[in-house]
C-alpha atoms as a PDB file:
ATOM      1  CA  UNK A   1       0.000   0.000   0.000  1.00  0.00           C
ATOM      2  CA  UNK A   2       1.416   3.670  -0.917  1.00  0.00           C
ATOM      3  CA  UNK A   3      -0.104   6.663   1.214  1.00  0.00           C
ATOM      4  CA  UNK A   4      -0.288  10.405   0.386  1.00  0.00           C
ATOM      5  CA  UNK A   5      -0.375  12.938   3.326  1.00  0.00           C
ATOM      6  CA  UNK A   6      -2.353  16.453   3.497  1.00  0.00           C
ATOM      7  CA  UNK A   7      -1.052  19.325   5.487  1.00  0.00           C
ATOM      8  CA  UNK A   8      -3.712  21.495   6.810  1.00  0.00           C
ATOM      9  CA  UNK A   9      -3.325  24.668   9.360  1.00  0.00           C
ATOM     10  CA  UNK A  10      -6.104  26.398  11.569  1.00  0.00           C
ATOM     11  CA  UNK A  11      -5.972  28.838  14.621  1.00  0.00           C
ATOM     12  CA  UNK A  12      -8.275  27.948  17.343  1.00  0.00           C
ATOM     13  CA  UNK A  13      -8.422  28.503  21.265  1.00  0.00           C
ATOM     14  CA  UNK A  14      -9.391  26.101  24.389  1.00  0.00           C
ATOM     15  CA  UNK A  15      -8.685  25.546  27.857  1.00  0.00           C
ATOM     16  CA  UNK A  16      -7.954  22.611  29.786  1.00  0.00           C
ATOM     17  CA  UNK A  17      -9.985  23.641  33.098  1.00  0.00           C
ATOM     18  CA  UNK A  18      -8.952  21.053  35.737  1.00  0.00           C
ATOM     19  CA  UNK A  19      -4.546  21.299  34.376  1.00  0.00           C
ATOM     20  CA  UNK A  20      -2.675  22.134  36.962  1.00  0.00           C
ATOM     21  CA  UNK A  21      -0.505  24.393  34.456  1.00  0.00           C
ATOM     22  CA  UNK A  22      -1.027  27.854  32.343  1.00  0.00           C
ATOM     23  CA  UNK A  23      -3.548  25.686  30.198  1.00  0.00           C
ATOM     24  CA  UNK A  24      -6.430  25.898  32.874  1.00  0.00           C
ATOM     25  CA  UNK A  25      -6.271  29.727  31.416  1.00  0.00           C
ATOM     26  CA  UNK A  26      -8.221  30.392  27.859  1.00  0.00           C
ATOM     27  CA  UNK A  27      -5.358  30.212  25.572  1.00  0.00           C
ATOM     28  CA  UNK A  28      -5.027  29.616  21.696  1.00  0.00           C
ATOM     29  CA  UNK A  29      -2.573  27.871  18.996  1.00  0.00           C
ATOM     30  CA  UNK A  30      -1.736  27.894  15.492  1.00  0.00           C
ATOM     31  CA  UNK A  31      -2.799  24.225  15.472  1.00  0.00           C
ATOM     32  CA  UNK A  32      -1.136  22.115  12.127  1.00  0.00           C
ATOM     33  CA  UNK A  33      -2.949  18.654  10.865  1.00  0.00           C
ATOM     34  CA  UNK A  34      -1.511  16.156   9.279  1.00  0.00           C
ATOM     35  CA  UNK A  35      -4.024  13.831   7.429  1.00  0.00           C
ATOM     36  CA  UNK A  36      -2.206  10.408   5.351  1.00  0.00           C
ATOM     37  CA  UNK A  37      -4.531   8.307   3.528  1.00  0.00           C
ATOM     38  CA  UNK A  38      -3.724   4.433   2.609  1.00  0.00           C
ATOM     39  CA  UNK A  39      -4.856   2.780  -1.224  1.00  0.00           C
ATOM     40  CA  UNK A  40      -3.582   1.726  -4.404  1.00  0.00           C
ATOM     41  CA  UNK A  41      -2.950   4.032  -7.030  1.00  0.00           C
ATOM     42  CA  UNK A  42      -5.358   4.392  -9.484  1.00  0.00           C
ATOM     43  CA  UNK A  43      -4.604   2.736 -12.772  1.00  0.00           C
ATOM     44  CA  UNK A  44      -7.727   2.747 -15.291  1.00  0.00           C
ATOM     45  CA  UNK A  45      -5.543   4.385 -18.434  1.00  0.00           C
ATOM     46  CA  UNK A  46      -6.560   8.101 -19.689  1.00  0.00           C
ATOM     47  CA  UNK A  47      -8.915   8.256 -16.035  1.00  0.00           C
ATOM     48  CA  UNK A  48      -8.251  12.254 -14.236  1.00  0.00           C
ATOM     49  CA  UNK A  49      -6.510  10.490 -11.525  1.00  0.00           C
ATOM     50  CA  UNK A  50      -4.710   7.823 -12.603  1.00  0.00           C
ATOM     51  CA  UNK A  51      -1.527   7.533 -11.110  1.00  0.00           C
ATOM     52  CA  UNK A  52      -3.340   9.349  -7.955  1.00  0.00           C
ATOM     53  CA  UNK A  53      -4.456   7.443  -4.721  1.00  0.00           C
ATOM     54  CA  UNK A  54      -6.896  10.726  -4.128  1.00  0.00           C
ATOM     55  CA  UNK A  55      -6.394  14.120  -5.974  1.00  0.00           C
ATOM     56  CA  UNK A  56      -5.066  16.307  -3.409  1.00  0.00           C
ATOM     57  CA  UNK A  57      -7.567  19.078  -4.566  1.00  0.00           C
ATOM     58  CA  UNK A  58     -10.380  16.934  -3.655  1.00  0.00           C
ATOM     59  CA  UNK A  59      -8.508  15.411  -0.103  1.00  0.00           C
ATOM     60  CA  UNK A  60      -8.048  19.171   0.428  1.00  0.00           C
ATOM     61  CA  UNK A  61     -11.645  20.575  -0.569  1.00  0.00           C
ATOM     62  CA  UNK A  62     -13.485  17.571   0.964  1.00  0.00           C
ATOM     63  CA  UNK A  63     -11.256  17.582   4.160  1.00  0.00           C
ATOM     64  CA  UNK A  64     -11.594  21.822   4.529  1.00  0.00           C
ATOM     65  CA  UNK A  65     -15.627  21.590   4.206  1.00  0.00           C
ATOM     66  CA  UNK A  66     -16.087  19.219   6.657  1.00  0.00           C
ATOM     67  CA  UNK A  67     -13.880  19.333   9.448  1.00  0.00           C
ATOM     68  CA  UNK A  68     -11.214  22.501   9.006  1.00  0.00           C
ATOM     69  CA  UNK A  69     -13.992  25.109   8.341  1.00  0.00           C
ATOM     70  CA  UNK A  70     -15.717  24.127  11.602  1.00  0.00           C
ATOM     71  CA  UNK A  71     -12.414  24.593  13.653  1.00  0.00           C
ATOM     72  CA  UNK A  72     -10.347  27.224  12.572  1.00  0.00           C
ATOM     73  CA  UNK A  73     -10.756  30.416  14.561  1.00  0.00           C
ATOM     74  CA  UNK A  74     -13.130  28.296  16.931  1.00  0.00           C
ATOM     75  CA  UNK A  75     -12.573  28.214  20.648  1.00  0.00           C
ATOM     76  CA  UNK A  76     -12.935  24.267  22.275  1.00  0.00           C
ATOM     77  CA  UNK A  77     -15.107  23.784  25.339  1.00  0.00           C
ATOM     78  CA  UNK A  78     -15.815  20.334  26.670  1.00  0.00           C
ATOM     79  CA  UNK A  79     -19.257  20.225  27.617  1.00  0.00           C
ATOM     80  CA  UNK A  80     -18.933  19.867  30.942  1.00  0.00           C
ATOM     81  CA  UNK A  81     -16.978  23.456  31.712  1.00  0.00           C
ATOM     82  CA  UNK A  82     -20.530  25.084  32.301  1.00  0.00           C
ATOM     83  CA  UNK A  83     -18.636  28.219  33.683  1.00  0.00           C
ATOM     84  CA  UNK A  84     -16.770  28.592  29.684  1.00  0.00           C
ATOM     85  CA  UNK A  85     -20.014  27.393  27.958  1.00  0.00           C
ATOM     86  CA  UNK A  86     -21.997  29.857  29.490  1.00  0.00           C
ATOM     87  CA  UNK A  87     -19.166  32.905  28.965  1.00  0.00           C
ATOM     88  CA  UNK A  88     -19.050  31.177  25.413  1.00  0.00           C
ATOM     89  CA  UNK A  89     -22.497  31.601  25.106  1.00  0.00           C
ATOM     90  CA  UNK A  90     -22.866  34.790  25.718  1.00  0.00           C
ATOM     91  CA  UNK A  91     -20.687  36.632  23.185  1.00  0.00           C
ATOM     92  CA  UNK A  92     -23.038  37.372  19.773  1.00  0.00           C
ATOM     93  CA  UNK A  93     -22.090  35.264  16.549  1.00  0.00           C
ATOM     94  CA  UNK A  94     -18.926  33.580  18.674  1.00  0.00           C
ATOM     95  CA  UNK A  95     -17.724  30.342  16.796  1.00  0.00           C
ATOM     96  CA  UNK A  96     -17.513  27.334  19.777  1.00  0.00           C
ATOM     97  CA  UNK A  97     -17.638  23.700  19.330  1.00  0.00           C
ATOM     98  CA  UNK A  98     -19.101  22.274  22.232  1.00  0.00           C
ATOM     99  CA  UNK A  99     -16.643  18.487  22.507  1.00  0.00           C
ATOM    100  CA  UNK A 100     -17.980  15.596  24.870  1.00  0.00           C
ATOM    101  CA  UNK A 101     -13.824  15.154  25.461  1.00  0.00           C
ATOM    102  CA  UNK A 102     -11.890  17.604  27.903  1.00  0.00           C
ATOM    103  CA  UNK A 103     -10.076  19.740  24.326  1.00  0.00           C
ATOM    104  CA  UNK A 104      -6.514  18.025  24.904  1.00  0.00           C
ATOM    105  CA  UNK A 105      -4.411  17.918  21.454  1.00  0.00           C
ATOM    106  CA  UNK A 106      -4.754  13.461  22.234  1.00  0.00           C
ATOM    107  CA  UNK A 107      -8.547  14.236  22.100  1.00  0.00           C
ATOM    108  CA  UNK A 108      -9.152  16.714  19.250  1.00  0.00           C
ATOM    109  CA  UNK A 109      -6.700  14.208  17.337  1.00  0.00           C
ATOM    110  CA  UNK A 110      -8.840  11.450  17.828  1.00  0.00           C
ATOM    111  CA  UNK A 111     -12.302  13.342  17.148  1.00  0.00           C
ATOM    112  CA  UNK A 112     -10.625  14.826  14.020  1.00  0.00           C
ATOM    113  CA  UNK A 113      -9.464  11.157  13.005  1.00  0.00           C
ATOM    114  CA  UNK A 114     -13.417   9.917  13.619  1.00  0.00           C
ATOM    115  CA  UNK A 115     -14.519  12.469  11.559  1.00  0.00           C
ATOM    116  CA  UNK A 116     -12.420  12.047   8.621  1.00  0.00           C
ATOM    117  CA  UNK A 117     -12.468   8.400   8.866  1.00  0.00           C
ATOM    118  CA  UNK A 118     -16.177   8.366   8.435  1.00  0.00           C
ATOM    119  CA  UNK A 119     -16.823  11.049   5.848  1.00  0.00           C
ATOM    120  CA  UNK A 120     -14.025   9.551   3.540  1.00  0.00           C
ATOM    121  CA  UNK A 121     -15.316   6.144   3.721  1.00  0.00           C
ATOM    122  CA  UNK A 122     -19.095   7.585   3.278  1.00  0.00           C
ATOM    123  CA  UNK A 123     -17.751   9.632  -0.167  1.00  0.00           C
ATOM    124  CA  UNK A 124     -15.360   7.246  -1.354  1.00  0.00           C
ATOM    125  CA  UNK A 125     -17.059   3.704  -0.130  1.00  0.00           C
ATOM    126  CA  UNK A 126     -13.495   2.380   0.417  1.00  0.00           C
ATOM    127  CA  UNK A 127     -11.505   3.214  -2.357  1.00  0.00           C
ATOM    128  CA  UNK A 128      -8.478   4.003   0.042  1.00  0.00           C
ATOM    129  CA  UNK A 129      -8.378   4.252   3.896  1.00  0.00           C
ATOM    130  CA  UNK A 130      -7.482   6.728   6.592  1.00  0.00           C
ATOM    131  CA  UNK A 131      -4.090   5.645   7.739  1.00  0.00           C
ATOM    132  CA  UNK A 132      -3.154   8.683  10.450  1.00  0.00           C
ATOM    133  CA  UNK A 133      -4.012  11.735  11.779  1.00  0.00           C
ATOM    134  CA  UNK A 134      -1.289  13.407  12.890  1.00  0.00           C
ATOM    135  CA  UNK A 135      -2.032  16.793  15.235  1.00  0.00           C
ATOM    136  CA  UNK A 136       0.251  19.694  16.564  1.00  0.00           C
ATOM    137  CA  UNK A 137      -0.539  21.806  19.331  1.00  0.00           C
ATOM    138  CA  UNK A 138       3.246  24.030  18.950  1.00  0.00           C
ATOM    139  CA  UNK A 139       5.349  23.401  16.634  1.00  0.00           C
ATOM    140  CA  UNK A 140       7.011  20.674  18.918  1.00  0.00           C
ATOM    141  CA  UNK A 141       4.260  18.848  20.606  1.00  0.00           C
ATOM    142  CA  UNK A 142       1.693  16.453  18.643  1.00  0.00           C
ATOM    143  CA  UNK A 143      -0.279  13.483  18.646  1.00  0.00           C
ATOM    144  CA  UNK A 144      -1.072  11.006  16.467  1.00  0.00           C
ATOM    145  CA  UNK A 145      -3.563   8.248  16.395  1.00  0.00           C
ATOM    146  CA  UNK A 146      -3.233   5.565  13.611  1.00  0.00           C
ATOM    147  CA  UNK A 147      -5.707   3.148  12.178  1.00  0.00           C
ATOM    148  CA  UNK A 148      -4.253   0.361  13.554  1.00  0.00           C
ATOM    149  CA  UNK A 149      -4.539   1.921  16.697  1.00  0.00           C
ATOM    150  CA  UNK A 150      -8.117   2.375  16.339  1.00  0.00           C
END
C-alpha cells in the first residue's frame, strides 16, 4: 500500500480547566494537521486520476468543508466546563464547538481522526483508507492516532 499525506493549518483557542498548568487559562494555537490516507494508485488508463491514490484538490476541498472550516478560529469547550459554555455563550455570533472530550491535542486528534475516517469512507465507499491523523498543538508537541490503533 502507498499513502499520500495532506497538510492542513487552523488557529483555534481552548482551555484545559482542571490542568494544573497555564492551560487551565483560555489560551489559543496555530494548530497544524496532518491527514495520510492508505490505497492503491489508481490505474484505469486516460482516467483524471490515474496515477493518484486521491487528488489532493479533492482530499483538500473535501477535508476543509467538513472538518477545518468548523475549527479554525473556533474556541474548544468540553461540555462539561458550564462556567466557559456559558461565557461562550454569551458573546453574539462567537464560533464554539461544544466536545464531549476535555479539548486536549490526544482528544481533538482522535475526534478529528473519527470524523475524517467516516466522511471519507461515506464519499469514497473504500476506495483508500485513513491511515493517520497526525495533530500539533506548537510546533514541537503532537499526537497522532493511527488506524491500527483504532
Amino acid at each position: 500500500m502507498l499513502t499520500i499525506t495532506r497538510k492542513f493549518e487552523f488557529d483555534a483557542g481552548h482551555r484545559i480547566a482542571h490542568h494544573n498548568s497555564q492551560c487551565r487559562n483560555l489560551h489559543g494555537h496555530r494548530f497544524t494537521l496532518y491527514v495520510t490516507l492508505e490505497g492503491e494508485v489508481i490505474t484505469k488508463e486516460g482516467a483524471s486520476n490515474e496515477g493518484m491514490i486521491l487528488d489532493f484538490s479533492e482530499f483538500k476541498a473535501l477535508t476543509k468543508e467538513h472538518l477545518i472550516s468548523h475549527w479554525d478560529h473556533a474556541f474548544f469547550v468540553h461540555e462539561k466546563d458550564t462556567v466557559l459554555r456559558q461565557f461562550l455563550d454569551s458573546l453574539p455570533n462567537h464560533k464554539t464547538v461544544v466536545l464531549d472530550l476535555v479539548p486536549t491535542v490526544e482528544n481533538m486528534a482522535k475526534i478529528a481522526f473519527d470524523i475524517l475516517k467516516d466522511l471519507y469512507q461515506k464519499t469514497y465507499g473504500g476506495a483508500f483508507s485513513l491511515h493517520s491523523v497526525k495533530l500539533y498543538e506548537t510546533p514541537n508537541c503532537f499526537a497522532e492516532i493511527t488506524a491500527q490503533n483504532k
